[in-house]
N, C-alpha and C. Protein backbone atom coordinates (compact mmCIF):
# COMPACT_ATOMS: atom_id res chain seq x y z
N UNK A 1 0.86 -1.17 0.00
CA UNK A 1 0.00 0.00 0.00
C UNK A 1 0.90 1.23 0.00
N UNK A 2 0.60 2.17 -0.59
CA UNK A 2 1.03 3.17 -1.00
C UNK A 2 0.38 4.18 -1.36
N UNK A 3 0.36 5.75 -1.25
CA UNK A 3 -0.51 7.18 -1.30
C UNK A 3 0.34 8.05 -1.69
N UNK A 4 0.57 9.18 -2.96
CA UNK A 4 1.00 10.19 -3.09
C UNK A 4 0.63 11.35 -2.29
N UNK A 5 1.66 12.17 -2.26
CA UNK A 5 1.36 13.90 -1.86
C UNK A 5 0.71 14.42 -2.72
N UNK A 6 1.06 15.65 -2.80
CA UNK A 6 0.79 16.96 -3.72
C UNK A 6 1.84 17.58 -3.17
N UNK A 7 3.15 16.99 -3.58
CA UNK A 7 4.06 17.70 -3.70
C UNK A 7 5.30 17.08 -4.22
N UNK A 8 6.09 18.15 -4.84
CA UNK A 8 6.46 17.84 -6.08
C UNK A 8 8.27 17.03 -5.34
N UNK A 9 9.00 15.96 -6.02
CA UNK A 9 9.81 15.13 -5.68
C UNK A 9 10.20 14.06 -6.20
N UNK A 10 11.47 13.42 -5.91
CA UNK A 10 11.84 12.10 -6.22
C UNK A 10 11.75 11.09 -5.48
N UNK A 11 11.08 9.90 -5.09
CA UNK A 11 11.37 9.16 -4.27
C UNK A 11 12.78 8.01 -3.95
N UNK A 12 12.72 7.47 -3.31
CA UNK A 12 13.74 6.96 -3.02
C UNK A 12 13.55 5.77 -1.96
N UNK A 13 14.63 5.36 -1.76
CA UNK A 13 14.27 3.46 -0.76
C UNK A 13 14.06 4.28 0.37
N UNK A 14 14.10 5.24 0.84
CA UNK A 14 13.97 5.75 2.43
C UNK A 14 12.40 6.85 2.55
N UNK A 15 11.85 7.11 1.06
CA UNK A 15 11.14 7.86 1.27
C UNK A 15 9.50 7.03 1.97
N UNK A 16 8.90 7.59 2.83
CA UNK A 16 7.92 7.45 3.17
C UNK A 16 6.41 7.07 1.86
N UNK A 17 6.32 5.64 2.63
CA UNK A 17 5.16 5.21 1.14
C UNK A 17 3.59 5.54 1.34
N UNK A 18 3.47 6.48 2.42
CA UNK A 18 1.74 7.19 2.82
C UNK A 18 2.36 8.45 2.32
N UNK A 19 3.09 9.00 1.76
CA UNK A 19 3.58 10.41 1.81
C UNK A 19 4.16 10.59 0.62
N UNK A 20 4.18 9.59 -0.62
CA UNK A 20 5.25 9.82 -1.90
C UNK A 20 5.23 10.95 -2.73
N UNK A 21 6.15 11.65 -3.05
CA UNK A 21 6.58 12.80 -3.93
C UNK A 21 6.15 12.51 -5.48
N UNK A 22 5.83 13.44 -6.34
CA UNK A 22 5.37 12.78 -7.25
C UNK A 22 5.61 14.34 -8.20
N UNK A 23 6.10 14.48 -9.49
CA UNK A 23 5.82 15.49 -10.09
C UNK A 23 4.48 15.81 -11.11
N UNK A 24 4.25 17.06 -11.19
CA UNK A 24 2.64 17.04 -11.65
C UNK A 24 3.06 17.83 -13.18
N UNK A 25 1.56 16.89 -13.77
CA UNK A 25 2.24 17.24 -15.60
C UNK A 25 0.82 17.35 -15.92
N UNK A 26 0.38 18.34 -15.98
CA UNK A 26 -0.70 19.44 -16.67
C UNK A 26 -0.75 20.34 -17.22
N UNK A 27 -1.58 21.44 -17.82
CA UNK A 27 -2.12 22.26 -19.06
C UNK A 27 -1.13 23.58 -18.67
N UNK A 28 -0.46 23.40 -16.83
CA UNK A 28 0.50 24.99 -16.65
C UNK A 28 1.73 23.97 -16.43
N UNK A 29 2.28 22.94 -15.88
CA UNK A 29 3.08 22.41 -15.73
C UNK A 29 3.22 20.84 -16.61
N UNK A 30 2.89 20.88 -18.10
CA UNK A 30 2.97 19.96 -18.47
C UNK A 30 3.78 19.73 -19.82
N UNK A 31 4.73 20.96 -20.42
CA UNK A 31 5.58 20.67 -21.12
C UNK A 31 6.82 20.00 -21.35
N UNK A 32 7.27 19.77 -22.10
CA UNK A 32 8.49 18.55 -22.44
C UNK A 32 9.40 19.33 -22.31
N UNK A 33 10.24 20.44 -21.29
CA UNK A 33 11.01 20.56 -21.18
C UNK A 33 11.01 20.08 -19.41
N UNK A 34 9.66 20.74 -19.29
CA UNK A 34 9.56 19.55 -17.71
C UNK A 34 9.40 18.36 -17.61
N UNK A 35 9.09 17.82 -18.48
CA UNK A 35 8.58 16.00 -18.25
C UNK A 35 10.56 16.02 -18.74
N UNK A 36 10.74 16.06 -19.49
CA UNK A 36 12.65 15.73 -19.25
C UNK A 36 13.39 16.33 -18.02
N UNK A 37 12.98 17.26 -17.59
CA UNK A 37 13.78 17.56 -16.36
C UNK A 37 13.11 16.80 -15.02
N UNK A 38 11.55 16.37 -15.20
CA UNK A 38 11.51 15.45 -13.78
C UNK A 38 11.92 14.36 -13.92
N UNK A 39 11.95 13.71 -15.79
CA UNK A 39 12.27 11.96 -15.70
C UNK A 39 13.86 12.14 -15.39
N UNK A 40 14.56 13.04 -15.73
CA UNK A 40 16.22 13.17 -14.91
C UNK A 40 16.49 13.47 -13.51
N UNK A 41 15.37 13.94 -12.44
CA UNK A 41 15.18 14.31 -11.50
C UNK A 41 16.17 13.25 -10.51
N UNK A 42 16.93 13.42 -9.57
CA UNK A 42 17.34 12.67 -8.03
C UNK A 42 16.62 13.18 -7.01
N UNK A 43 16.96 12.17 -6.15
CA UNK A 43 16.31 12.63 -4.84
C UNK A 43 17.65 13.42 -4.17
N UNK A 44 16.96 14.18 -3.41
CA UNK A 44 17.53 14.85 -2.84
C UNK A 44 16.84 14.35 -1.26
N UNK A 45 17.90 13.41 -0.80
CA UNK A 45 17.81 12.59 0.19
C UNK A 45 17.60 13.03 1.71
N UNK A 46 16.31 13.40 2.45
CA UNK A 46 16.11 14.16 3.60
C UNK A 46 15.68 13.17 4.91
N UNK A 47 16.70 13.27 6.13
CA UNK A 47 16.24 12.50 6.94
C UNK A 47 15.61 13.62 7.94
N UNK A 48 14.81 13.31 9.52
CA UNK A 48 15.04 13.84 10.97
C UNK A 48 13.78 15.20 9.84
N UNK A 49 12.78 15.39 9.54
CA UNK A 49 11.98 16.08 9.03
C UNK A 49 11.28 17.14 9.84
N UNK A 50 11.63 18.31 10.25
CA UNK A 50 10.58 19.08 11.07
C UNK A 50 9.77 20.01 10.56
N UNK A 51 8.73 20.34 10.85
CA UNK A 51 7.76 19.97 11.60
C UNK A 51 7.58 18.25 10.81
N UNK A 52 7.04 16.75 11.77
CA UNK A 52 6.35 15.80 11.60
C UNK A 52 5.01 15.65 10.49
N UNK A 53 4.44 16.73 11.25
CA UNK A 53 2.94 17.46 10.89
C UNK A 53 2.87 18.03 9.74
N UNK A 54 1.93 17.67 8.82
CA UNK A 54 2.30 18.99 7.56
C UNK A 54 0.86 20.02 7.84
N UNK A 55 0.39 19.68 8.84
CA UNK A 55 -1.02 20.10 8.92
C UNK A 55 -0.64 22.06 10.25
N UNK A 56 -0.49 22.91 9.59
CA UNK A 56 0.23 23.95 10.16
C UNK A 56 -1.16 24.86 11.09
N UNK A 57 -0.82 25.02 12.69
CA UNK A 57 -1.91 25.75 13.70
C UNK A 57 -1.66 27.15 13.04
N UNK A 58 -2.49 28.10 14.03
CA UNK A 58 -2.12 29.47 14.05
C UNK A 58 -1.07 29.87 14.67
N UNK A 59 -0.43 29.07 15.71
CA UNK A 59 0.36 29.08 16.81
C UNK A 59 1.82 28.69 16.07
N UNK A 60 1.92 27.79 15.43
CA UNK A 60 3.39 27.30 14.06
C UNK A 60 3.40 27.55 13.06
N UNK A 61 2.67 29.03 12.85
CA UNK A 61 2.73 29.35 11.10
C UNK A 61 3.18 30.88 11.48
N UNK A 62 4.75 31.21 10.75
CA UNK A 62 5.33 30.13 9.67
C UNK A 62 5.81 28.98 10.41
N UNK A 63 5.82 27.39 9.77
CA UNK A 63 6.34 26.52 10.67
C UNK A 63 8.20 26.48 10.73
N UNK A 64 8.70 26.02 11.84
CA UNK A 64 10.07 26.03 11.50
C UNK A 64 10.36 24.44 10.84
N UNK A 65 10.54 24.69 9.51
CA UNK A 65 10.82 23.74 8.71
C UNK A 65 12.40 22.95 8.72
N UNK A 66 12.91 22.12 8.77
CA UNK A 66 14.29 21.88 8.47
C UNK A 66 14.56 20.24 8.30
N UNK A 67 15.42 19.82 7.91
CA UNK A 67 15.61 18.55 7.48
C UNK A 67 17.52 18.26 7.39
N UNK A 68 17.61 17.55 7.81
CA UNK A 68 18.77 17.29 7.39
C UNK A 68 19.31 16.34 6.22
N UNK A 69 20.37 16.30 5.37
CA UNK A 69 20.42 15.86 4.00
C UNK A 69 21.02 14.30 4.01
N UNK A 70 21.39 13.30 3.65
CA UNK A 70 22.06 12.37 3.78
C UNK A 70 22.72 12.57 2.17
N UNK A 71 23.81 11.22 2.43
CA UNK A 71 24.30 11.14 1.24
C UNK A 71 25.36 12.19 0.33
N UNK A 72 25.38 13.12 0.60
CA UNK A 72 26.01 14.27 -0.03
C UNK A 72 26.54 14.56 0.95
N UNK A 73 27.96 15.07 0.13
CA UNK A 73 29.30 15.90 0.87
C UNK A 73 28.72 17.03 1.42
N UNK A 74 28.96 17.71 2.28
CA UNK A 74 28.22 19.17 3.20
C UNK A 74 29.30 19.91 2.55
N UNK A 75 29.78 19.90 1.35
CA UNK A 75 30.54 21.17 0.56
C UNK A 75 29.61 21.70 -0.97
N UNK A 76 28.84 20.78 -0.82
CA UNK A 76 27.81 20.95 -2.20
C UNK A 76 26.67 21.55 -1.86
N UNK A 77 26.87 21.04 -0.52
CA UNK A 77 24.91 21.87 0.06
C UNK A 77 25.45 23.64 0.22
N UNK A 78 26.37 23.99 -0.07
CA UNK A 78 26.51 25.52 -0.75
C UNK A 78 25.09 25.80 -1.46
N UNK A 79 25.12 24.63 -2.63
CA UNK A 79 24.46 25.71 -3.73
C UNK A 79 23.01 24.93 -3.61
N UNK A 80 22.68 24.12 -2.60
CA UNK A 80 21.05 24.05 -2.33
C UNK A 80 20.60 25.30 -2.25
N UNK A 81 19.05 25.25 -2.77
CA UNK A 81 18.04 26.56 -2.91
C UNK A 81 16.83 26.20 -2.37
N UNK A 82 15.82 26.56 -1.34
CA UNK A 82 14.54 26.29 -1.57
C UNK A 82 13.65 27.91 -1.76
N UNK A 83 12.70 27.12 -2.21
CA UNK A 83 11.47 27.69 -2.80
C UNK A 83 10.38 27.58 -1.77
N UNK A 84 9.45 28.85 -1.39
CA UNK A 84 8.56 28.58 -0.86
C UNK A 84 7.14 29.14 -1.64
N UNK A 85 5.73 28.00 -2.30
CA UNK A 85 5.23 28.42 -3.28
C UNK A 85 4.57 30.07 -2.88
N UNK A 86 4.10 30.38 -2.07
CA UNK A 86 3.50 31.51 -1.80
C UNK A 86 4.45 32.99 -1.56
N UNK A 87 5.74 32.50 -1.77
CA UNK A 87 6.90 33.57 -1.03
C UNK A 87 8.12 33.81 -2.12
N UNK A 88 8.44 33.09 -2.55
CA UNK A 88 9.32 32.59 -3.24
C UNK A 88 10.81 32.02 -2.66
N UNK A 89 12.08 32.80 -2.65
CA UNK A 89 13.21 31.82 -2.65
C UNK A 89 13.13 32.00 -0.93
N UNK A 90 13.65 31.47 -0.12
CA UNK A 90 13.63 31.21 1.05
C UNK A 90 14.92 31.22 1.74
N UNK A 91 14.84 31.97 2.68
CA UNK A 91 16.26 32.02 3.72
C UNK A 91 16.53 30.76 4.08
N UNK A 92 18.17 29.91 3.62
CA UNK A 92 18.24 29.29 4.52
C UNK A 92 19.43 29.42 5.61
N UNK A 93 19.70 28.62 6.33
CA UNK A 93 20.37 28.56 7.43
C UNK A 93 20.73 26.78 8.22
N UNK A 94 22.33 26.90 8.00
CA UNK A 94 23.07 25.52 7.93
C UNK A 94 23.42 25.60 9.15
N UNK A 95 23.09 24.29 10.00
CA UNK A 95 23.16 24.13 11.47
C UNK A 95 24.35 22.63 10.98
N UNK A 96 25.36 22.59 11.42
CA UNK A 96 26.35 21.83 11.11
C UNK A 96 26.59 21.62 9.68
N UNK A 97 26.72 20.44 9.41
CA UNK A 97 27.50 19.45 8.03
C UNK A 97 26.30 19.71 6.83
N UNK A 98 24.94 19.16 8.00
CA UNK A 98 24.11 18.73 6.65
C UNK A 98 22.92 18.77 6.97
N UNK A 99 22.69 19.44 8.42
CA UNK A 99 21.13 20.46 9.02
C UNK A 99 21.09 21.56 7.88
N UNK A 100 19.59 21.77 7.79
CA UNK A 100 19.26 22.43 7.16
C UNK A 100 17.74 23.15 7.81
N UNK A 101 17.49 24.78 7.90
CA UNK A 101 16.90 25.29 8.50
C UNK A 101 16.17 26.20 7.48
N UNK A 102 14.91 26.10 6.84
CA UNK A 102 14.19 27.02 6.10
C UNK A 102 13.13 28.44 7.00
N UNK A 103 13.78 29.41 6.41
CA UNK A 103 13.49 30.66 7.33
C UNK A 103 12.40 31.61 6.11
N UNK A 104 10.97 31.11 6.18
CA UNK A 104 9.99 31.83 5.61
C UNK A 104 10.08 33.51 6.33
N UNK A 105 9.35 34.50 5.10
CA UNK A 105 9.58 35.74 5.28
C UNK A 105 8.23 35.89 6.36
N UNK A 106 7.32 35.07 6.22
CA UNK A 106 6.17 35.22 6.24
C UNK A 106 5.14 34.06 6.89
N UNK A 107 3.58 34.23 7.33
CA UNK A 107 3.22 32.95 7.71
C UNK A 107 2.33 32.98 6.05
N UNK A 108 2.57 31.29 6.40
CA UNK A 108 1.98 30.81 5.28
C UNK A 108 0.45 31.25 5.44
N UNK A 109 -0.50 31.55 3.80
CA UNK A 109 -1.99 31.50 4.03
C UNK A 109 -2.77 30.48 4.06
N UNK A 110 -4.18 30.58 4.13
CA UNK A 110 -4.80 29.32 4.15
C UNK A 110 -4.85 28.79 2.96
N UNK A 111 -5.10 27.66 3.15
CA UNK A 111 -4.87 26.55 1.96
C UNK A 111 -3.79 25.96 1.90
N UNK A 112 -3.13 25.47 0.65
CA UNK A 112 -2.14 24.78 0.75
C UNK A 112 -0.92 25.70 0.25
N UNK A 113 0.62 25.44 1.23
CA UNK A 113 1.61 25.91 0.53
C UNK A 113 2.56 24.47 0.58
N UNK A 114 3.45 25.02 -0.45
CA UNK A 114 4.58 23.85 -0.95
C UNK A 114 6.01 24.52 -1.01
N UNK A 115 6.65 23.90 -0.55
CA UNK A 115 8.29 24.37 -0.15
C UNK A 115 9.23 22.96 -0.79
N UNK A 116 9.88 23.67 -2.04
CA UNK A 116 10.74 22.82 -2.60
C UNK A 116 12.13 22.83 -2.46
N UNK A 117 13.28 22.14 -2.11
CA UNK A 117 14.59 22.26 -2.73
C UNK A 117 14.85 21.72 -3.53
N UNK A 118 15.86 22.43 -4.07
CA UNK A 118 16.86 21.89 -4.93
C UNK A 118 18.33 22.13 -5.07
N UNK A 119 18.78 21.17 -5.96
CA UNK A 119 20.53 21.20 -5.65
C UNK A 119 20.81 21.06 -6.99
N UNK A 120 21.53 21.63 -8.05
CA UNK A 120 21.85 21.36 -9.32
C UNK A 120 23.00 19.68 -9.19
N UNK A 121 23.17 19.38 -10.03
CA UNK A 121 23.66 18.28 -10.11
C UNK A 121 25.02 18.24 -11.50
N UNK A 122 25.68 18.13 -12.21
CA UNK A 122 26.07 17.80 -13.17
C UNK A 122 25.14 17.29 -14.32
N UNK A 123 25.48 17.41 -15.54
CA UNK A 123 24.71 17.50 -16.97
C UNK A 123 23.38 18.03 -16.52
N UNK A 124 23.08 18.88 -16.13
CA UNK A 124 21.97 20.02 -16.51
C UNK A 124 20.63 18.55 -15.10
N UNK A 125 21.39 17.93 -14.73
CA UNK A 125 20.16 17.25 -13.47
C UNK A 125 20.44 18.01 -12.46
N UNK A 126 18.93 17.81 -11.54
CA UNK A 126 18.79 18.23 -10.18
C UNK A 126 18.45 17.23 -9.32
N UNK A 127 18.82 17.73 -7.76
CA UNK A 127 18.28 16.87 -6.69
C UNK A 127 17.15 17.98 -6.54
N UNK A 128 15.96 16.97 -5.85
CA UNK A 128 14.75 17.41 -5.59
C UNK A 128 14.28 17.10 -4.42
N UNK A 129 14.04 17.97 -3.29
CA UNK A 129 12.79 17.27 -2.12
C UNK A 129 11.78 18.23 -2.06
N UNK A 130 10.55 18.01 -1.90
CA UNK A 130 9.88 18.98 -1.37
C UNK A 130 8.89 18.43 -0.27
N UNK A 131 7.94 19.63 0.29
CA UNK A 131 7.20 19.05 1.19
C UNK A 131 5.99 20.46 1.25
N UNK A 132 4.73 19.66 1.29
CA UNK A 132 3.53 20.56 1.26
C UNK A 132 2.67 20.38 2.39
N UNK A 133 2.42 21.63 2.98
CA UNK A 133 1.77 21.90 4.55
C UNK A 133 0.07 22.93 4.18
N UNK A 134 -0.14 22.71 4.77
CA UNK A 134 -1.79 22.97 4.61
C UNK A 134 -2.11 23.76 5.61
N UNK A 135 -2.70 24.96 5.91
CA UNK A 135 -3.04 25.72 6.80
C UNK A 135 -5.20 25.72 6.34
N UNK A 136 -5.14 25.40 7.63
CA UNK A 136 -6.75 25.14 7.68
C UNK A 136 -7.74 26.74 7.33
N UNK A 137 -8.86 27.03 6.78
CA UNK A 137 -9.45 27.74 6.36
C UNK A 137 -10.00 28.25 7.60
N UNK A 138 -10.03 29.65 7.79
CA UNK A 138 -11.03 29.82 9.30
C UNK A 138 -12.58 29.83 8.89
N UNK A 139 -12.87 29.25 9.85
CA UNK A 139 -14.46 29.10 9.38
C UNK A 139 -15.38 30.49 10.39
């Protein structure tokens, strides 16, 4: 048994199978310069995930997001970038080798937001993780 996100990624033998990353190929995101850049896509390998929760209170928004990387030398995570969809590029902040600390400008709004990294790779590939958090609608 197995369930995708709605959010965009590579999976991998460690990634979570209620939670899989998946890239989306539609009428705004569905051209062949993207379907070749996700079928070249890596994972960009994230252990120790904070927040657990993708489900964000009034009280943890913005949430403090961070992950630490496996697999990769901590001289390459230089040129990691994330993206936050509602904000755009995102402060980060390196807590040792291969912690990684995403510092939104802002709290996320209601509905859904999505926070991607990435890491360029050699021949024009990327590593990819992302992760999408949901802030509840006030009723």
């Amino acid at each position: 048994v197995a369930a995708f996100g709605q959010h965009s990624g590579v999976m991998h033998s460690g990634s979570d199978f209620y939670y899989l990353p998946r890239f989306a190929f539609n009428e705004v995101y569905g051209d062949v310069r993207r379907m070749r850049m996700a079928a070249r896509a890596l994972p960009l390998r994230a252990r120790d995930i904070t927040p657990a929760d993708t489900l964000i209170t009034e009280k943890s928004n913005p949430p403090m997001f961070g992950f630490t990387v496996e697999g990769l030398s901590p001289k390459r995570l230089s040129r990691l970038a994330c993206y936050v969809s509602t904000q755009g590029k995102a402060r980060l902040e390196r807590l040792g080798d291969r912690r990684i600390e995403v510092r939104m400008a802002q709290a996320f709004p209601p509905g859904r937001t999505r926070i991607n990294c990435t890491l360029p790779e050699d021949g024009g590939r990327w590593r990819w993780f992302g992760r999408q958090f949901i802030v509840p609608r006030q009723r």
